[in-house]
N, C-alpha and C. Protein backbone atom coordinates (compact mmCIF):
# COMPACT_ATOMS: atom_id res chain seq x y z
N UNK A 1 -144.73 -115.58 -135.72
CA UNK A 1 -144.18 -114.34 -136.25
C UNK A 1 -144.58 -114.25 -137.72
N UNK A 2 -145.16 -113.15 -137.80
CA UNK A 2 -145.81 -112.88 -139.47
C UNK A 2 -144.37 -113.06 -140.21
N UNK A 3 -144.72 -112.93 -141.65
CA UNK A 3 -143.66 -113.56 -143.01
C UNK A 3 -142.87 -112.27 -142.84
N UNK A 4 -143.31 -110.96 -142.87
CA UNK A 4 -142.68 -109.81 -143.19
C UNK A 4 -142.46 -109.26 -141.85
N UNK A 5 -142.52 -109.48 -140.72
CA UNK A 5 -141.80 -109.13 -139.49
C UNK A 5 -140.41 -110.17 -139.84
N UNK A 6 -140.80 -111.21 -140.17
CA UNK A 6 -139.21 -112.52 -139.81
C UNK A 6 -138.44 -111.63 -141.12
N UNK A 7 -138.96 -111.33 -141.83
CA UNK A 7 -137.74 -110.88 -143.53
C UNK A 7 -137.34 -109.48 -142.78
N UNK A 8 -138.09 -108.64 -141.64
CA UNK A 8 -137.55 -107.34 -141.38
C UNK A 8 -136.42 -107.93 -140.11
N UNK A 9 -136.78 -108.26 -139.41
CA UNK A 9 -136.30 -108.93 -138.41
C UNK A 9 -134.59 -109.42 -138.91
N UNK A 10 -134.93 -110.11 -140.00
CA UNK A 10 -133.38 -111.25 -140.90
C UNK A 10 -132.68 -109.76 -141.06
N UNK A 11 -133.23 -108.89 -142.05
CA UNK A 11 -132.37 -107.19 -141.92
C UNK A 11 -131.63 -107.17 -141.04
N UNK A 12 -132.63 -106.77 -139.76
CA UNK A 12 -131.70 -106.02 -138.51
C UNK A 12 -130.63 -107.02 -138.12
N UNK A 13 -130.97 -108.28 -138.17
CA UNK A 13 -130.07 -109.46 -137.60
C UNK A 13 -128.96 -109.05 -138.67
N UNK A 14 -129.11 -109.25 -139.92
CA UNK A 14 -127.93 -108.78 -140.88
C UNK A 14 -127.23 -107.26 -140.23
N UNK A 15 -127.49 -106.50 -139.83
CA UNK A 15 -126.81 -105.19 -139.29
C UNK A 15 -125.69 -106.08 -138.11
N UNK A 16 -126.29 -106.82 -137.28
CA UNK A 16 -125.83 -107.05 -136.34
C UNK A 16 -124.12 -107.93 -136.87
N UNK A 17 -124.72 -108.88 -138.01
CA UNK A 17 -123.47 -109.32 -138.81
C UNK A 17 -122.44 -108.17 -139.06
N UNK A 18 -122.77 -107.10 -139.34
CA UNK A 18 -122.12 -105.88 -139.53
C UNK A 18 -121.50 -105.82 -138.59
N UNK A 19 -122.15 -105.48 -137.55
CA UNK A 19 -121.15 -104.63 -135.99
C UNK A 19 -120.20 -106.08 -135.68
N UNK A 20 -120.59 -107.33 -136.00
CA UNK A 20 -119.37 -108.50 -135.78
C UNK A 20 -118.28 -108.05 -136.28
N UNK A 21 -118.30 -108.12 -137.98
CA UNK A 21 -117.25 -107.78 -138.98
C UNK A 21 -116.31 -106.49 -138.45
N UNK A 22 -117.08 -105.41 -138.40
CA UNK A 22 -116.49 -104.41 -137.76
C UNK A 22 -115.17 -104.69 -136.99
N UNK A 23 -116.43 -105.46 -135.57
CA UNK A 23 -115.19 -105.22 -134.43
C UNK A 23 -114.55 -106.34 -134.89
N UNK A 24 -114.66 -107.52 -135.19
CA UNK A 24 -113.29 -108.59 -135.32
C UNK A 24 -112.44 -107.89 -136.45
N UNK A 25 -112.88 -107.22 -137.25
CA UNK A 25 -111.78 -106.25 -138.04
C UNK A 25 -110.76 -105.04 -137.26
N UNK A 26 -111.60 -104.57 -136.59
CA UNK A 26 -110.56 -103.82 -135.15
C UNK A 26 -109.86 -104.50 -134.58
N UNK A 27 -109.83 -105.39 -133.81
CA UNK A 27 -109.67 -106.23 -133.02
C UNK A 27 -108.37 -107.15 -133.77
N UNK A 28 -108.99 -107.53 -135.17
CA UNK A 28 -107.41 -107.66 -135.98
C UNK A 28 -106.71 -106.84 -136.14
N UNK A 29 -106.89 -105.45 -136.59
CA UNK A 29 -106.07 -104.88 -136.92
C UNK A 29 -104.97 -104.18 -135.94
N UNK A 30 -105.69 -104.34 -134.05
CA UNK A 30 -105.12 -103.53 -133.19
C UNK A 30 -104.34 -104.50 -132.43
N UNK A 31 -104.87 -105.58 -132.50
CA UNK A 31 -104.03 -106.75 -131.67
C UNK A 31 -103.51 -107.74 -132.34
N UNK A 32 -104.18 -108.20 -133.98
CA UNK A 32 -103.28 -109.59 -134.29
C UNK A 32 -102.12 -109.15 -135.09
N UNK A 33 -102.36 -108.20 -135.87
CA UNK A 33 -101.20 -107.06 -137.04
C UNK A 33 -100.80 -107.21 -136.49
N UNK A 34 -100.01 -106.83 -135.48
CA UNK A 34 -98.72 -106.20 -134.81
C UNK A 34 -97.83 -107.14 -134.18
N UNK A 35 -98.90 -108.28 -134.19
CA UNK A 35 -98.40 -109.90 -133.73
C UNK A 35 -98.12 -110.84 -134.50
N UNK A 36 -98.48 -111.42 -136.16
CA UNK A 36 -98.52 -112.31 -136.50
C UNK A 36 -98.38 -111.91 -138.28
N UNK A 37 -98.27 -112.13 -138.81
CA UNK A 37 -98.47 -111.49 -140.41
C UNK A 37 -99.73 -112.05 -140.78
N UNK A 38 -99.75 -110.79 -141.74
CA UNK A 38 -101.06 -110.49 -142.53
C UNK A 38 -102.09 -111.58 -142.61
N UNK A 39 -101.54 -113.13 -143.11
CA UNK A 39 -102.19 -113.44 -144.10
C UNK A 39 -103.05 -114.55 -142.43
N UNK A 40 -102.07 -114.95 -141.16
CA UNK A 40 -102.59 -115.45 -140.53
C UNK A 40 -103.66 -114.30 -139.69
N UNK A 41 -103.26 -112.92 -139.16
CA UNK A 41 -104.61 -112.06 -139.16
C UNK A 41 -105.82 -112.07 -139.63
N UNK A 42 -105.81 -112.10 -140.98
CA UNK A 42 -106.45 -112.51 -141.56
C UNK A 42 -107.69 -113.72 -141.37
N UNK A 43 -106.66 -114.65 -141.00
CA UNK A 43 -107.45 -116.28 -140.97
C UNK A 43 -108.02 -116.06 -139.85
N UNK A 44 -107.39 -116.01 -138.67
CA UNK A 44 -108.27 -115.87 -137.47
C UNK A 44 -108.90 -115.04 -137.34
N UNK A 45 -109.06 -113.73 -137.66
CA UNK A 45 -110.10 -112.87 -137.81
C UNK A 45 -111.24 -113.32 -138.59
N UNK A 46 -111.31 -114.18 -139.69
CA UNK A 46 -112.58 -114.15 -140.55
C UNK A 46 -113.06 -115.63 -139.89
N UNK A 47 -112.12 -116.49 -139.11
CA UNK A 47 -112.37 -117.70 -138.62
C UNK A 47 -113.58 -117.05 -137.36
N UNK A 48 -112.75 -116.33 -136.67
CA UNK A 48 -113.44 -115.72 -135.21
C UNK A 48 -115.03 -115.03 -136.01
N UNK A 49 -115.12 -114.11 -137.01
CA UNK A 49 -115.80 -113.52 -137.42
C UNK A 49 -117.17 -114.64 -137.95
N UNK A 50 -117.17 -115.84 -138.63
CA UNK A 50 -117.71 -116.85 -138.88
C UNK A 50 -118.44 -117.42 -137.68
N UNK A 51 -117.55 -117.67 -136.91
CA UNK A 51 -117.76 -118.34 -135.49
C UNK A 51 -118.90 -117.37 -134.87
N UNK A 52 -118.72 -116.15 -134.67
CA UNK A 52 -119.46 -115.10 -134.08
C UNK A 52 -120.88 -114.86 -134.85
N UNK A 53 -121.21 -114.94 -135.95
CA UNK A 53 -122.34 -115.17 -137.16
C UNK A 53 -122.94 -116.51 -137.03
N UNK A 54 -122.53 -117.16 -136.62
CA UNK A 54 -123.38 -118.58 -136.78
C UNK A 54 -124.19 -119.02 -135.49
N UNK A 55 -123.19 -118.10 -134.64
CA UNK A 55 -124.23 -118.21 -133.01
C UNK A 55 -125.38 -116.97 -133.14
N UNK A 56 -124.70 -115.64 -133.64
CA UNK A 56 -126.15 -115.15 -133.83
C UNK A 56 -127.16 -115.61 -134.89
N UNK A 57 -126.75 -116.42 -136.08
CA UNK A 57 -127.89 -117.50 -136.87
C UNK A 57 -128.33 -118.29 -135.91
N UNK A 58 -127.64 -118.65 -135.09
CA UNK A 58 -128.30 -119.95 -134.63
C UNK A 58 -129.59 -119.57 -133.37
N UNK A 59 -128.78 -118.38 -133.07
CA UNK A 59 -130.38 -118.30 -131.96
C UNK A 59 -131.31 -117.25 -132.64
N UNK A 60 -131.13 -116.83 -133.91
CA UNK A 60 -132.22 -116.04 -134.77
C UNK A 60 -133.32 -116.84 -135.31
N UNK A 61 -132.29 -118.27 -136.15
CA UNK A 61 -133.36 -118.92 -136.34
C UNK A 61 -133.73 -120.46 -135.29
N UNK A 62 -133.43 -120.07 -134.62
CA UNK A 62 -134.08 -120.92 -133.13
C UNK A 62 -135.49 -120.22 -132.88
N UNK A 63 -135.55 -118.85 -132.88
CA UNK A 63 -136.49 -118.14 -132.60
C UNK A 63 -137.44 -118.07 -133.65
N UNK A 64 -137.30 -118.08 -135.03
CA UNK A 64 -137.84 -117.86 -135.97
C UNK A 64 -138.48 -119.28 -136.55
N UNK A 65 -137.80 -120.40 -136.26
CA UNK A 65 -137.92 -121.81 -136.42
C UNK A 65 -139.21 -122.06 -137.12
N UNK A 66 -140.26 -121.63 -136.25
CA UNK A 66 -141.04 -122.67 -135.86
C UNK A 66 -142.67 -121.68 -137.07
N UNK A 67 -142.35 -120.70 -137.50
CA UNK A 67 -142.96 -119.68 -138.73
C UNK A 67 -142.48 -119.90 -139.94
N UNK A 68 -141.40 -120.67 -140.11
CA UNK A 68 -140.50 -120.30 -141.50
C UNK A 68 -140.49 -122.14 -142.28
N UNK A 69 -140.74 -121.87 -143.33
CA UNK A 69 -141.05 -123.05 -144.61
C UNK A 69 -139.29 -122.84 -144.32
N UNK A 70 -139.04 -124.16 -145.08
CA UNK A 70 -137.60 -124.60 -145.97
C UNK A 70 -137.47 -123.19 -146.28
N UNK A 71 -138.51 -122.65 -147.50
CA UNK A 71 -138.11 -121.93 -148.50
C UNK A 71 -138.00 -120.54 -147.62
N UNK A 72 -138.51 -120.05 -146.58
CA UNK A 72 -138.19 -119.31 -146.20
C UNK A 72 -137.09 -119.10 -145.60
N UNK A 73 -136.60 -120.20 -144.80
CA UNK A 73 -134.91 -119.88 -144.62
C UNK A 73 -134.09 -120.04 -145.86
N UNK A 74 -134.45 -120.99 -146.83
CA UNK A 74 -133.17 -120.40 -147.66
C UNK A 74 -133.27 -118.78 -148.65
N UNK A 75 -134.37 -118.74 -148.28
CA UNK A 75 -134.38 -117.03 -148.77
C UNK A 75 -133.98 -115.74 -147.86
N UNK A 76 -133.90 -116.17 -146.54
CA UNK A 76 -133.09 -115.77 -145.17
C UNK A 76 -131.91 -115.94 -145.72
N UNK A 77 -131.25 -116.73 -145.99
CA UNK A 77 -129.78 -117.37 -146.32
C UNK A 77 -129.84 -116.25 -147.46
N UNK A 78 -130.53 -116.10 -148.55
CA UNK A 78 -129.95 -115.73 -149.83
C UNK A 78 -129.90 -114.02 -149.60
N UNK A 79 -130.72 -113.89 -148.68
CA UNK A 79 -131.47 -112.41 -148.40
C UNK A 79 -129.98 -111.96 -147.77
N UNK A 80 -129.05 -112.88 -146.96
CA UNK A 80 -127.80 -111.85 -146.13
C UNK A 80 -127.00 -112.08 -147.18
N UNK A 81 -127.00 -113.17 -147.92
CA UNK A 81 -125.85 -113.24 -149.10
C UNK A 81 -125.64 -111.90 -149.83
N UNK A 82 -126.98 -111.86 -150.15
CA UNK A 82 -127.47 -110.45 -151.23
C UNK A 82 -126.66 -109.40 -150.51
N UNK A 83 -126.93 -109.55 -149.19
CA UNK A 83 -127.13 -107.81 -148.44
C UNK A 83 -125.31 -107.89 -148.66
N UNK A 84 -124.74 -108.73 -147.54
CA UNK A 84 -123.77 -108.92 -147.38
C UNK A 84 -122.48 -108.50 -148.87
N UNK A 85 -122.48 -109.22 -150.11
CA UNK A 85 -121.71 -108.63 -151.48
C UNK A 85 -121.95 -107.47 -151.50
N UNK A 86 -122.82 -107.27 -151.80
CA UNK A 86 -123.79 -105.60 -151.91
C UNK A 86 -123.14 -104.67 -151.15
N UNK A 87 -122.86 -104.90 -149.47
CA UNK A 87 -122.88 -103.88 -148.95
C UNK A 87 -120.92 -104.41 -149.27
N UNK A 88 -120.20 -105.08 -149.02
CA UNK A 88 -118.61 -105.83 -149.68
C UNK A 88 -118.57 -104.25 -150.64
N UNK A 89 -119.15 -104.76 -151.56
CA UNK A 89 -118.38 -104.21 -153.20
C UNK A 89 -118.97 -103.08 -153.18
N UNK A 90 -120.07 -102.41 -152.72
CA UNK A 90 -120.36 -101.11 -152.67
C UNK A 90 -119.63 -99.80 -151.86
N UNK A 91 -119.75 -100.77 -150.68
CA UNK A 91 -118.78 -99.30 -149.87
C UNK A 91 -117.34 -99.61 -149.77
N UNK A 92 -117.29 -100.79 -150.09
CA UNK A 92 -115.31 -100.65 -149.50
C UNK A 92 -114.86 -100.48 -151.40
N UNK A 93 -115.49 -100.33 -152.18
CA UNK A 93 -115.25 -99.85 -153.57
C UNK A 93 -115.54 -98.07 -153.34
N UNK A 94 -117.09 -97.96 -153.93
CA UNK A 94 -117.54 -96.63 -153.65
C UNK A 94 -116.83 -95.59 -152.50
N UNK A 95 -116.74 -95.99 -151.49
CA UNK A 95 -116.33 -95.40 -150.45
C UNK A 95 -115.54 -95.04 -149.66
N UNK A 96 -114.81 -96.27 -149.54
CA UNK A 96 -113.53 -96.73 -148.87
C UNK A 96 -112.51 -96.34 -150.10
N UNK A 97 -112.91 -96.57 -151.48
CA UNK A 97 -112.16 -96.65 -152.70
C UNK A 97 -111.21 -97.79 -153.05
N UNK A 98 -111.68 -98.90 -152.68
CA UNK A 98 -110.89 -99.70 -152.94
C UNK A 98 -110.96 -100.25 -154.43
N UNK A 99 -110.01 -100.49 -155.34
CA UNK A 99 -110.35 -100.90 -156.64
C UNK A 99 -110.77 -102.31 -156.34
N UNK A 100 -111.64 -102.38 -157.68
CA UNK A 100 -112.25 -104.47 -157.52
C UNK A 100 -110.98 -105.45 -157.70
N UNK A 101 -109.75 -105.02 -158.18
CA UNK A 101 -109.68 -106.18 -158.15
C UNK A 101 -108.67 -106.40 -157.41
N UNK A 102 -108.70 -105.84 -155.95
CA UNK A 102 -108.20 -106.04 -154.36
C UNK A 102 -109.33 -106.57 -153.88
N UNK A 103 -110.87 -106.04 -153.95
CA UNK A 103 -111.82 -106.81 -153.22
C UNK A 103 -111.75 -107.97 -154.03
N UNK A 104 -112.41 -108.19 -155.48
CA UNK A 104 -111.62 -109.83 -155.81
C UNK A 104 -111.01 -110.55 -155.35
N UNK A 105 -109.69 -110.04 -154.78
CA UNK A 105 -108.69 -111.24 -154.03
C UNK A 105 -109.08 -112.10 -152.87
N UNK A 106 -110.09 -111.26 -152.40
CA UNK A 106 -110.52 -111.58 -150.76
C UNK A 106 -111.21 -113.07 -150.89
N UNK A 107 -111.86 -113.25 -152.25
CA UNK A 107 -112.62 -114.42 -152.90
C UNK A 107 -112.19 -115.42 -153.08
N UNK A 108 -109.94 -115.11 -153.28
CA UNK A 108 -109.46 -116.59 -153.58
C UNK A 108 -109.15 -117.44 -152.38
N UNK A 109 -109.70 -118.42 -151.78
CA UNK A 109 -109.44 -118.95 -151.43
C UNK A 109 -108.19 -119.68 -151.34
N UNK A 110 -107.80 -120.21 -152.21
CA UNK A 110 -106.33 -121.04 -152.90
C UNK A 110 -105.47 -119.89 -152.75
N UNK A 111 -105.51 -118.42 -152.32
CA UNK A 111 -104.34 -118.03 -151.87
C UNK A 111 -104.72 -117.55 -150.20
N UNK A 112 -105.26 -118.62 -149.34
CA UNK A 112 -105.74 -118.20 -147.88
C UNK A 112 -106.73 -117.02 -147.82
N UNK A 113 -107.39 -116.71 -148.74
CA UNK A 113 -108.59 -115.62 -148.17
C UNK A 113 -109.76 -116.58 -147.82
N UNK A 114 -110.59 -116.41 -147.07
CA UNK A 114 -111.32 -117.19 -146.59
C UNK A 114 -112.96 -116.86 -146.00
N UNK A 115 -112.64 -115.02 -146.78
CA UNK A 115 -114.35 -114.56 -146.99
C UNK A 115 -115.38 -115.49 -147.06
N UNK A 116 -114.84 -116.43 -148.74
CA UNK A 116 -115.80 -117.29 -149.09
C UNK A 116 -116.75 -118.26 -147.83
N UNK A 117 -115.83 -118.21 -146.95
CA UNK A 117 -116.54 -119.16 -145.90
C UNK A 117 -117.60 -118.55 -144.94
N UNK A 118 -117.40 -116.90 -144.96
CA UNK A 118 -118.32 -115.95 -144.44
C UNK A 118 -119.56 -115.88 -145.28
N UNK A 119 -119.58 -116.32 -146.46
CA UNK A 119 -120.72 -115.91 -147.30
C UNK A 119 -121.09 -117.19 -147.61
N UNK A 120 -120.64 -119.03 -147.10
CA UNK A 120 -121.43 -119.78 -147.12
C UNK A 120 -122.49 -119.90 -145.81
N UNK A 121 -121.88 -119.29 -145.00
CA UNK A 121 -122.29 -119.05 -143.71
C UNK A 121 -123.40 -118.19 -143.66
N UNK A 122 -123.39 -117.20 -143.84
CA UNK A 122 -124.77 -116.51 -143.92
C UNK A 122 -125.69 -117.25 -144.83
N UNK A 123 -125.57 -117.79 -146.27
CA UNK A 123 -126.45 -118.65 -147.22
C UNK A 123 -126.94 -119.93 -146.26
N UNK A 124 -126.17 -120.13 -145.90
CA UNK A 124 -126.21 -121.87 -145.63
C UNK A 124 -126.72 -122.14 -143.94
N UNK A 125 -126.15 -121.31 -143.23
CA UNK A 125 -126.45 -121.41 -141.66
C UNK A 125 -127.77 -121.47 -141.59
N UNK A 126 -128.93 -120.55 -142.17
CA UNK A 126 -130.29 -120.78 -141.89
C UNK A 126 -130.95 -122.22 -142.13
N UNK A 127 -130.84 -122.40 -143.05
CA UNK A 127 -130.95 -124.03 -143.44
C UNK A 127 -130.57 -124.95 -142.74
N UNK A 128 -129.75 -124.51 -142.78
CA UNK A 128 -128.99 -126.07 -141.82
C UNK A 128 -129.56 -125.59 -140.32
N UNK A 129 -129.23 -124.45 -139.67
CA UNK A 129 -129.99 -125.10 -138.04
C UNK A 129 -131.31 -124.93 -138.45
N UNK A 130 -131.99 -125.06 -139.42
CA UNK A 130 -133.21 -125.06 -139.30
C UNK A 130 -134.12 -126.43 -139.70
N UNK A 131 -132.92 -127.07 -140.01
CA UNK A 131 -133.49 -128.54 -140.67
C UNK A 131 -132.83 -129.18 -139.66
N UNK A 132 -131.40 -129.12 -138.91
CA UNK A 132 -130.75 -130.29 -138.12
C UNK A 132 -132.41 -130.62 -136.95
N UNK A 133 -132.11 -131.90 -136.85
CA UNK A 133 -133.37 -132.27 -135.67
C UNK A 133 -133.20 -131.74 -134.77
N UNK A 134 -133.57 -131.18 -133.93
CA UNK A 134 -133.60 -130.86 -132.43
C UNK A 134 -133.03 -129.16 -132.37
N UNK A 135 -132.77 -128.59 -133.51
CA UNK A 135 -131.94 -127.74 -133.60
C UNK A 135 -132.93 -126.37 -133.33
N UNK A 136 -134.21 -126.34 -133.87
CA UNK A 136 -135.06 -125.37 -133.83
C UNK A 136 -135.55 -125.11 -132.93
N UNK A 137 -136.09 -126.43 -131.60
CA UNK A 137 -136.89 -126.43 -130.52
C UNK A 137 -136.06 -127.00 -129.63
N UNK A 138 -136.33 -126.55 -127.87
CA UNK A 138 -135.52 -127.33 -127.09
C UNK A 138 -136.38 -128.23 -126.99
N UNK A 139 -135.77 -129.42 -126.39
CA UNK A 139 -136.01 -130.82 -126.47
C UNK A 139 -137.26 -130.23 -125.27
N UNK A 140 -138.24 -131.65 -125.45
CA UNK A 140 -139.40 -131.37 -125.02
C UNK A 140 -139.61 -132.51 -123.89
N UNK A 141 -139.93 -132.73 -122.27
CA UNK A 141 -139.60 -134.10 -121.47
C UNK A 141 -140.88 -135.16 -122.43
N UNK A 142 -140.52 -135.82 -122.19
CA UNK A 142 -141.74 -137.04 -122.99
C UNK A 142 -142.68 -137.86 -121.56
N UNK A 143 -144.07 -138.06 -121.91
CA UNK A 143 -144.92 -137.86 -120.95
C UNK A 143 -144.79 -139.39 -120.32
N UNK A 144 -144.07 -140.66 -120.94
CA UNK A 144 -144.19 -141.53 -120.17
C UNK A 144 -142.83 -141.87 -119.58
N UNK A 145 -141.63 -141.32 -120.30
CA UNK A 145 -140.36 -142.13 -119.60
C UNK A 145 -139.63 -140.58 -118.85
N UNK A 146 -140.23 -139.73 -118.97
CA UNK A 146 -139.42 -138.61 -118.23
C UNK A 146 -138.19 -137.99 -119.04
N UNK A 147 -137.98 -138.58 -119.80
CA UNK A 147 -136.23 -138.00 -120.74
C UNK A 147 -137.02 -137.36 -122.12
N UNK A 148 -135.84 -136.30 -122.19
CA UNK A 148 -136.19 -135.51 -123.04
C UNK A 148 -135.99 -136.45 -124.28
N UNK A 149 -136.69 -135.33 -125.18
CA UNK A 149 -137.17 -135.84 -126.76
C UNK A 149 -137.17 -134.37 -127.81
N UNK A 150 -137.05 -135.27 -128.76
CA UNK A 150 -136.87 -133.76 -129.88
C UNK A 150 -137.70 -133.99 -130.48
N UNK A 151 -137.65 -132.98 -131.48
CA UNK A 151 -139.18 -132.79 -132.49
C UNK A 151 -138.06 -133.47 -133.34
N UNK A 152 -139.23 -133.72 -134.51
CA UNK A 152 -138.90 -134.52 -135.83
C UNK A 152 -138.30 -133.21 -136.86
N UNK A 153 -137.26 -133.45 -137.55
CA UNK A 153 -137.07 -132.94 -138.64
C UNK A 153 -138.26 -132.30 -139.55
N UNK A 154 -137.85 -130.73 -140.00
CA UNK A 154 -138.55 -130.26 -140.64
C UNK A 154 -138.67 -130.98 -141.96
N UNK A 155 -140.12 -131.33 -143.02
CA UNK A 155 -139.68 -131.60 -144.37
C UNK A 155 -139.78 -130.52 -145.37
């Protein structure tokens, strides 16, 4: 896969992070609200929302693996970070009207917000399944003992 199909490609995959956020944000607001207070809504929604992002990282760059330097996944990683604040503080400010320093809060951790863990996740997920061994390629049978085998770690 050419350099600038995989960086257009990381985009659309970033949209798709979108339609996650979305619905686990519906999905909190229609079924856990009404069940649990705020602050645990909250947790399991951005927990579920994390969870749901790292399986679509993980089979994006499963697919992408085997085209992409180090440096290109962590510029994958930095590329949804970017998109991801950007599109945070632009529209739910600009648009939604939320003042900054309600989106701010979402950042503290030490009072249970737990965004931060959504935005190591997009940085960090490319990297990591892209360096764990075996993580990029399925295991391959090996030609004298019959049992599968993995490729070697990217350097």
């Amino acid at each position: 896969m050419a350099r600038t199909t995989t960086y257009l490609t990381a985009v659309a995959v970033w949209f798709v992070f979108g339609l996650i956020a979305f619905g686990v944000g519906a999905v909190r607001e229609v079924f856990l609200r009404p069940r649990v207070r705020e602050p645990t809504a909250h947790a399991i929604g951005t927990l579920g929302a994390v969870a749901l992002v790292a399986l679509v990282i993980s089979a994006y760059i499963r697919r992408v693996h085997e085209s992409c330097s180090r440096a290109d996944l962590l510029r994958i990683g930095l590329l949804w970070l970017v998109l991801t604040v950007a599109f945070e503080f632009g529209f739910f400010h600009y648009v939604v009207g939320k003042p900054w320093d309600v989106l701010l809060a979402d950042y503290n951790i030490l009072r249970g917000r737990l965004w931060v863990l959504m935005l190591a996740t997009v940085l960090l997920g490319p990297i990591l399944v892209g360096t764990i061994p075996g993580c990029g390629k399925a295991p391959v049978p090996s030609s004298d003992s019959g049992s599968p085998s993995t490729s070697e770690p990217r350097r």
